[in-house]
N, C-alpha and C. Protein backbone atom coordinates (compact mmCIF):
# COMPACT_ATOMS: atom_id res chain seq x y z
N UNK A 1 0.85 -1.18 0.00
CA UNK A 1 0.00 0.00 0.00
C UNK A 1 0.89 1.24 0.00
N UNK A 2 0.69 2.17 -1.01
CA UNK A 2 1.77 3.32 -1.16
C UNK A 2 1.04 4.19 -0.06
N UNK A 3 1.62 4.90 0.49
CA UNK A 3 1.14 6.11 1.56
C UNK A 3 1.15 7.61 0.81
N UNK A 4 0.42 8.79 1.87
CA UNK A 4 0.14 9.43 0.69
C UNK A 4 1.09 10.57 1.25
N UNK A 5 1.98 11.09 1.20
CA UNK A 5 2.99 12.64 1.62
C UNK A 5 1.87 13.43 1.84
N UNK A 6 2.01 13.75 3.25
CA UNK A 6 1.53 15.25 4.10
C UNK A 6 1.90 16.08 2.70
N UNK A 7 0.52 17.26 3.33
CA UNK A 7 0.48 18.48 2.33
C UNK A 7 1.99 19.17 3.18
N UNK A 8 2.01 19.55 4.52
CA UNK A 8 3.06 20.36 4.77
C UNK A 8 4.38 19.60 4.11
N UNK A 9 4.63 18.36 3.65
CA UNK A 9 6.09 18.29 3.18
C UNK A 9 6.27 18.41 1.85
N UNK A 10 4.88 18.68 1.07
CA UNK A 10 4.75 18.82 -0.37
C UNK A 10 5.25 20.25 -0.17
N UNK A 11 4.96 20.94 0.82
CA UNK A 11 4.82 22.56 0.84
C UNK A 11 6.58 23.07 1.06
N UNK A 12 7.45 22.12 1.73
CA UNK A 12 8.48 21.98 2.50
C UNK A 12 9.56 21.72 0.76
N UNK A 13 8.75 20.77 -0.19
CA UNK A 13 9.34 20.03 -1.33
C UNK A 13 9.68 21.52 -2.19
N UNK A 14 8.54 22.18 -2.03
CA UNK A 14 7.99 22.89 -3.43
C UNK A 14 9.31 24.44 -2.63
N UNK A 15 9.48 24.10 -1.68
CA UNK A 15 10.08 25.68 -1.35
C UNK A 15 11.64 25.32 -1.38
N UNK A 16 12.37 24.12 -1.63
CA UNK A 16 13.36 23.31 -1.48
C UNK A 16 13.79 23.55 -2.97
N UNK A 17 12.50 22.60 -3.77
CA UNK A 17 13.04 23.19 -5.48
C UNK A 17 13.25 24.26 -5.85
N UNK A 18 12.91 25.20 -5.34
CA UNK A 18 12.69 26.82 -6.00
C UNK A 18 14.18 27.08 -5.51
N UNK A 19 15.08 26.18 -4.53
CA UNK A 19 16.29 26.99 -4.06
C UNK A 19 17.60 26.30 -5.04
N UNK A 20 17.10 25.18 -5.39
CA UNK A 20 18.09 24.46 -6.29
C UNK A 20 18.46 24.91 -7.28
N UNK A 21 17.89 25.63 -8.63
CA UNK A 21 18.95 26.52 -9.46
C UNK A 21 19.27 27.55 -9.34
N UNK A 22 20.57 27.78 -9.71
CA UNK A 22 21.52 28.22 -9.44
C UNK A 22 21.80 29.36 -10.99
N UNK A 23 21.65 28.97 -11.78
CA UNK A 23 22.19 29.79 -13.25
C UNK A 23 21.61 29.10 -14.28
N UNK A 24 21.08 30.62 -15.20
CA UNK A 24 20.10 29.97 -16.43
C UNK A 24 20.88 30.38 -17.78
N UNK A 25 21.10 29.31 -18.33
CA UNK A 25 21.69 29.97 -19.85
C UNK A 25 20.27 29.89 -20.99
N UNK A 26 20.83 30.58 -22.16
CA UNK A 26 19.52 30.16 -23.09
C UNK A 26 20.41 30.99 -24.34
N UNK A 27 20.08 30.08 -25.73
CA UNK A 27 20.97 30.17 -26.44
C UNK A 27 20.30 31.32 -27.97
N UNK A 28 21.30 31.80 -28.34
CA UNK A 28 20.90 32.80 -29.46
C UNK A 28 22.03 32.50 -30.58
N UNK A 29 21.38 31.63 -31.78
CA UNK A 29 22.11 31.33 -32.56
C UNK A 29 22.75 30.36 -32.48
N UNK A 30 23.93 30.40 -32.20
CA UNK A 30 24.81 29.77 -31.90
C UNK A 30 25.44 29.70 -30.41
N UNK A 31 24.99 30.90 -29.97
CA UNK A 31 25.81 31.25 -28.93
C UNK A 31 24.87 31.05 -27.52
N UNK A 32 25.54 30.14 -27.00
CA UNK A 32 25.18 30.17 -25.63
C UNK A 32 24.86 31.05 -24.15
N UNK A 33 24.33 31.87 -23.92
CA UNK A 33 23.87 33.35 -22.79
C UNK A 33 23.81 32.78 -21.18
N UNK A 34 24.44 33.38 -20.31
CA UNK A 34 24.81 33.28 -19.15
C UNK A 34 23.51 34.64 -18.61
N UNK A 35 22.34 34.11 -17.34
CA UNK A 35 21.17 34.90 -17.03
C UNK A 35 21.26 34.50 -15.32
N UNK A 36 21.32 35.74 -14.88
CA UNK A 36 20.95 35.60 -13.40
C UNK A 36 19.79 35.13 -12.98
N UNK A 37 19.46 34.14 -12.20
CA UNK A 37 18.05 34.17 -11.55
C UNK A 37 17.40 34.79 -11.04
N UNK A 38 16.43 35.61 -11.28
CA UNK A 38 15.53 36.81 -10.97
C UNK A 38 14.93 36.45 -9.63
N UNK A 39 14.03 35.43 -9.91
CA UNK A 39 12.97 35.26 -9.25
C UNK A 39 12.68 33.90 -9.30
N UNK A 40 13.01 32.95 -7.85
CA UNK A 40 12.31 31.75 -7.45
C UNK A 40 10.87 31.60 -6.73
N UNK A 41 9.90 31.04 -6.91
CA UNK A 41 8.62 31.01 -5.95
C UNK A 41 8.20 30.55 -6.21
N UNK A 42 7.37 29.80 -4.90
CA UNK A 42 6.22 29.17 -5.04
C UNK A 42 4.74 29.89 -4.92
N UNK A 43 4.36 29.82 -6.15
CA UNK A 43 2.91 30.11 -6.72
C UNK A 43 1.85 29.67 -6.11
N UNK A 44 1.21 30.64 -6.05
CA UNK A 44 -0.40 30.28 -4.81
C UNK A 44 -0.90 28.87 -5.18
N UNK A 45 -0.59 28.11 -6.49
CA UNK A 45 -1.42 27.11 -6.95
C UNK A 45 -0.32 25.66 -6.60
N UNK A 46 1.04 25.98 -5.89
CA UNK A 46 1.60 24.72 -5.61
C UNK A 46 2.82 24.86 -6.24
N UNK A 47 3.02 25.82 -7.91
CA UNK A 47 3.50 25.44 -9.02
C UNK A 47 4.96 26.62 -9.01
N UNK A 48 5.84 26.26 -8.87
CA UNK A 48 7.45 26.34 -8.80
C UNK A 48 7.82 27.01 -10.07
N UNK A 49 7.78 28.53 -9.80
CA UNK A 49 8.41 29.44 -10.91
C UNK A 49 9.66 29.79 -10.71
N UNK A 50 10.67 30.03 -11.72
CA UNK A 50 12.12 29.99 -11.84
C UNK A 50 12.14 30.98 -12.66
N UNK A 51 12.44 32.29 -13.01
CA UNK A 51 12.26 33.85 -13.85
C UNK A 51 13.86 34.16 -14.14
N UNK A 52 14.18 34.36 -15.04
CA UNK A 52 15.32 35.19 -15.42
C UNK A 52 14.77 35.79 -16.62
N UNK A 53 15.90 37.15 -17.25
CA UNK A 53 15.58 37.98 -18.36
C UNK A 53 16.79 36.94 -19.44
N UNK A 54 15.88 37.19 -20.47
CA UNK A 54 16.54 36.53 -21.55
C UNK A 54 16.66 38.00 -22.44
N UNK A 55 18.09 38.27 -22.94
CA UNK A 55 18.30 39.59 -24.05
C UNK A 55 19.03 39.72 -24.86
N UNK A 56 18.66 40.78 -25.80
CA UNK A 56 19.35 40.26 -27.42
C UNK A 56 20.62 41.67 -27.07
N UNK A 57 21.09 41.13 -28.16
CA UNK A 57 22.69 42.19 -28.49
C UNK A 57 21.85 43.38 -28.87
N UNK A 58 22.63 44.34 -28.60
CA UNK A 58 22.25 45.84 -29.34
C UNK A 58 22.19 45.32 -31.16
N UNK A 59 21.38 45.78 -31.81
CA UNK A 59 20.94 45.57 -33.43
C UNK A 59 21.00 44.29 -33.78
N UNK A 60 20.87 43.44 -32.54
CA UNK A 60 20.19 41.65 -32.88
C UNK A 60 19.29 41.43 -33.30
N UNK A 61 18.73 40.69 -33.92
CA UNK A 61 17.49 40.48 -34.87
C UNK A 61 17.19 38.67 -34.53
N UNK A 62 17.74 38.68 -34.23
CA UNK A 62 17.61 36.76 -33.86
C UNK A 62 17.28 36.27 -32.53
N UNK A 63 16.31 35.17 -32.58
CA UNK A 63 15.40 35.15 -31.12
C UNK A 63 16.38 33.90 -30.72
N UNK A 64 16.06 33.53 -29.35
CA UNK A 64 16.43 32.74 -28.55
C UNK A 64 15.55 31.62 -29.08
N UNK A 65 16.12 30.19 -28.41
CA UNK A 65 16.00 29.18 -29.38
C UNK A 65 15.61 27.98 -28.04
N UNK A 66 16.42 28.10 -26.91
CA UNK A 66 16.83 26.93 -26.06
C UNK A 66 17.05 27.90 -24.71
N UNK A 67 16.56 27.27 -23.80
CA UNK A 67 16.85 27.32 -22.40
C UNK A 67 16.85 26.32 -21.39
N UNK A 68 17.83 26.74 -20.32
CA UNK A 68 18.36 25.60 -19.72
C UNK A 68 18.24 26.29 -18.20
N UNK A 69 18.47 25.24 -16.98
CA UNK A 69 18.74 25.80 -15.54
C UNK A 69 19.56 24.80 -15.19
N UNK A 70 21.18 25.40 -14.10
CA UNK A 70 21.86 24.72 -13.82
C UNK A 70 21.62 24.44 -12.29
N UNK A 71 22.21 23.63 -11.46
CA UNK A 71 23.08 23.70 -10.34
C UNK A 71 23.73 24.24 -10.07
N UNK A 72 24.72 23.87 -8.43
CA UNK A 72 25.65 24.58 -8.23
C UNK A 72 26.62 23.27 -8.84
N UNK A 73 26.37 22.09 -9.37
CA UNK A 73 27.63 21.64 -9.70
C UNK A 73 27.72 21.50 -11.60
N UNK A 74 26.67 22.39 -11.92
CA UNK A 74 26.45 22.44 -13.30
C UNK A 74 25.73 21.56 -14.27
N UNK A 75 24.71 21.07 -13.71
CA UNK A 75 24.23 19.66 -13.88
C UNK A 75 23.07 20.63 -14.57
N UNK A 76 22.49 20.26 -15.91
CA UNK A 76 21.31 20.66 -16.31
C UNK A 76 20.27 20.11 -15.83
N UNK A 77 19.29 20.86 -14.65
CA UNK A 77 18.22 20.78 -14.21
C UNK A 77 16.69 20.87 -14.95
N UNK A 78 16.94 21.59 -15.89
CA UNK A 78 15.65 21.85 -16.78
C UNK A 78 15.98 22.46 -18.61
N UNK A 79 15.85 21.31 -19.36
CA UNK A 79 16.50 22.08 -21.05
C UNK A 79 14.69 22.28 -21.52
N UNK A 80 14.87 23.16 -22.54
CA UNK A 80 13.49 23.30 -23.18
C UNK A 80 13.66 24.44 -24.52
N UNK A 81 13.37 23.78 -25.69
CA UNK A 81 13.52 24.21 -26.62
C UNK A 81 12.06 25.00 -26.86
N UNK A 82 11.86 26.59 -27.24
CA UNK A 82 11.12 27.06 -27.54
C UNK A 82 12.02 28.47 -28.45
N UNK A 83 11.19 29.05 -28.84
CA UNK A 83 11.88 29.77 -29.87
C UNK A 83 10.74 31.49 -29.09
N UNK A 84 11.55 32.69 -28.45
CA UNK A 84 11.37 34.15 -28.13
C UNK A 84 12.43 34.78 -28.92
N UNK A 85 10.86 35.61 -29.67
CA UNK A 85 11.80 36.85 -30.90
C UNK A 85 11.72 38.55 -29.83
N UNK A 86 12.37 39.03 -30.29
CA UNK A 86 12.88 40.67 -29.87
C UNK A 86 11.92 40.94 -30.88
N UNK A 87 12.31 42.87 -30.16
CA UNK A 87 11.51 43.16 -30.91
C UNK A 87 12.17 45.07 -30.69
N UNK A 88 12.98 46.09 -31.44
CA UNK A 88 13.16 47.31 -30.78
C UNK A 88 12.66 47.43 -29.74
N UNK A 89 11.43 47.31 -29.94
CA UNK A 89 10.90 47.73 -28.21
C UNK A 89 11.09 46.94 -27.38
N UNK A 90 11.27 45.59 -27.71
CA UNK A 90 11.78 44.73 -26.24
C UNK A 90 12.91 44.00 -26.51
N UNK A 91 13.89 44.45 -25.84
CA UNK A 91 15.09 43.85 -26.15
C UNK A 91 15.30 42.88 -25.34
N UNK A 92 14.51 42.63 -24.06
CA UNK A 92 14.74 41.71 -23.12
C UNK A 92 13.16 41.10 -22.72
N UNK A 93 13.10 39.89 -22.85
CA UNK A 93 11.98 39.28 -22.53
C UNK A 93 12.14 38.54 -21.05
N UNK A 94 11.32 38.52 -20.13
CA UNK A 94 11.37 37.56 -18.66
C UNK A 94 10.87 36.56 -18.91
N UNK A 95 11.63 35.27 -18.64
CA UNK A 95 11.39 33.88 -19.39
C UNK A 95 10.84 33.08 -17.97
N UNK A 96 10.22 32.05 -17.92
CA UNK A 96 9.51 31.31 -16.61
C UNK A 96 9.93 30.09 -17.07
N UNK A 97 10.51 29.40 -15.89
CA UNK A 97 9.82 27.38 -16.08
C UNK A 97 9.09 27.64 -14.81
N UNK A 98 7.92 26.33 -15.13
CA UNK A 98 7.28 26.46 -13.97
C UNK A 98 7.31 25.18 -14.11
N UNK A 99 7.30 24.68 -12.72
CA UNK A 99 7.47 22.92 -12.32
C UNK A 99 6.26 22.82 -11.45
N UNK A 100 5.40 21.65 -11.70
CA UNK A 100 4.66 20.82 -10.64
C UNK A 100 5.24 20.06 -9.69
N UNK A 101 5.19 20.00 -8.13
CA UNK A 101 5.65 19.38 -7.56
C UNK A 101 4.46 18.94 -6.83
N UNK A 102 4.03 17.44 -6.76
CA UNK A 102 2.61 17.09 -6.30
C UNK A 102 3.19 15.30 -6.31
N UNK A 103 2.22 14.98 -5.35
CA UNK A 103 1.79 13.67 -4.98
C UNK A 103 0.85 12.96 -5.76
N UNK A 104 1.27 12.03 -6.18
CA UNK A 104 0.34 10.87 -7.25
C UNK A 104 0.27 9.59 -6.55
N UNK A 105 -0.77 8.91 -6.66
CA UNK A 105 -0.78 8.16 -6.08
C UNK A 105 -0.23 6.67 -6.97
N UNK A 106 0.26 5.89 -6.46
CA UNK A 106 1.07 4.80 -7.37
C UNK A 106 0.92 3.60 -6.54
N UNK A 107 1.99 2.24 -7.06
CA UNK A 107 2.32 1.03 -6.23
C UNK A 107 3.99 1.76 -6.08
């Protein structure tokens, strides 16, 4: 019989993940981008947001392609290929992963 995890250690889980990355790259072109972590939290609904700014070169025209979140020992925590275009007026877009962290019930 699987048992079911207390809500307080789901709550304990979800504030634990939000502290684990460490550095977000996300790639333009060819080139790989080094992004501070803005903003970790847990979301009124359970759900584990991770925020950094993703931004283009002065007179870049080419969107981001790939984003990633590291560790502190550099271990890719989260890759995800999506494609954010610029735009003059926005040279920097605020990019999100958001993770579920929840209890399922199983054997």
């Amino acid at each position: 019989m699987a048992g079911i995890i207390q809500t307080a250690y789901l709550t304990h889980m979800r504030q634990a993940a939000r502290s684990i990355p460490r550095l977000a790259k996300y790639r333009i072109g060819s080139t790989w981008r080094t992004a501070q972590i803005e903003e970790a939290e847990v979301l009124e609904n359970g759900i584990v947001a991770i925020s950094f700014y993703v931004r283009r070169a002065s007179g870049e025209n080419v969107p981001a392609t790939r984003f990633r979140l590291y560790d502190d020992n550099g271990s890719v925590l989260a890759d995800k290929a999506e494609t954010v275009s610029f735009t003059d007026e926005t040279p920097k877009v605020l990019y999100r992963f958001r993770f579920t962290v929840e209890a399922v019930e199983g054997s």
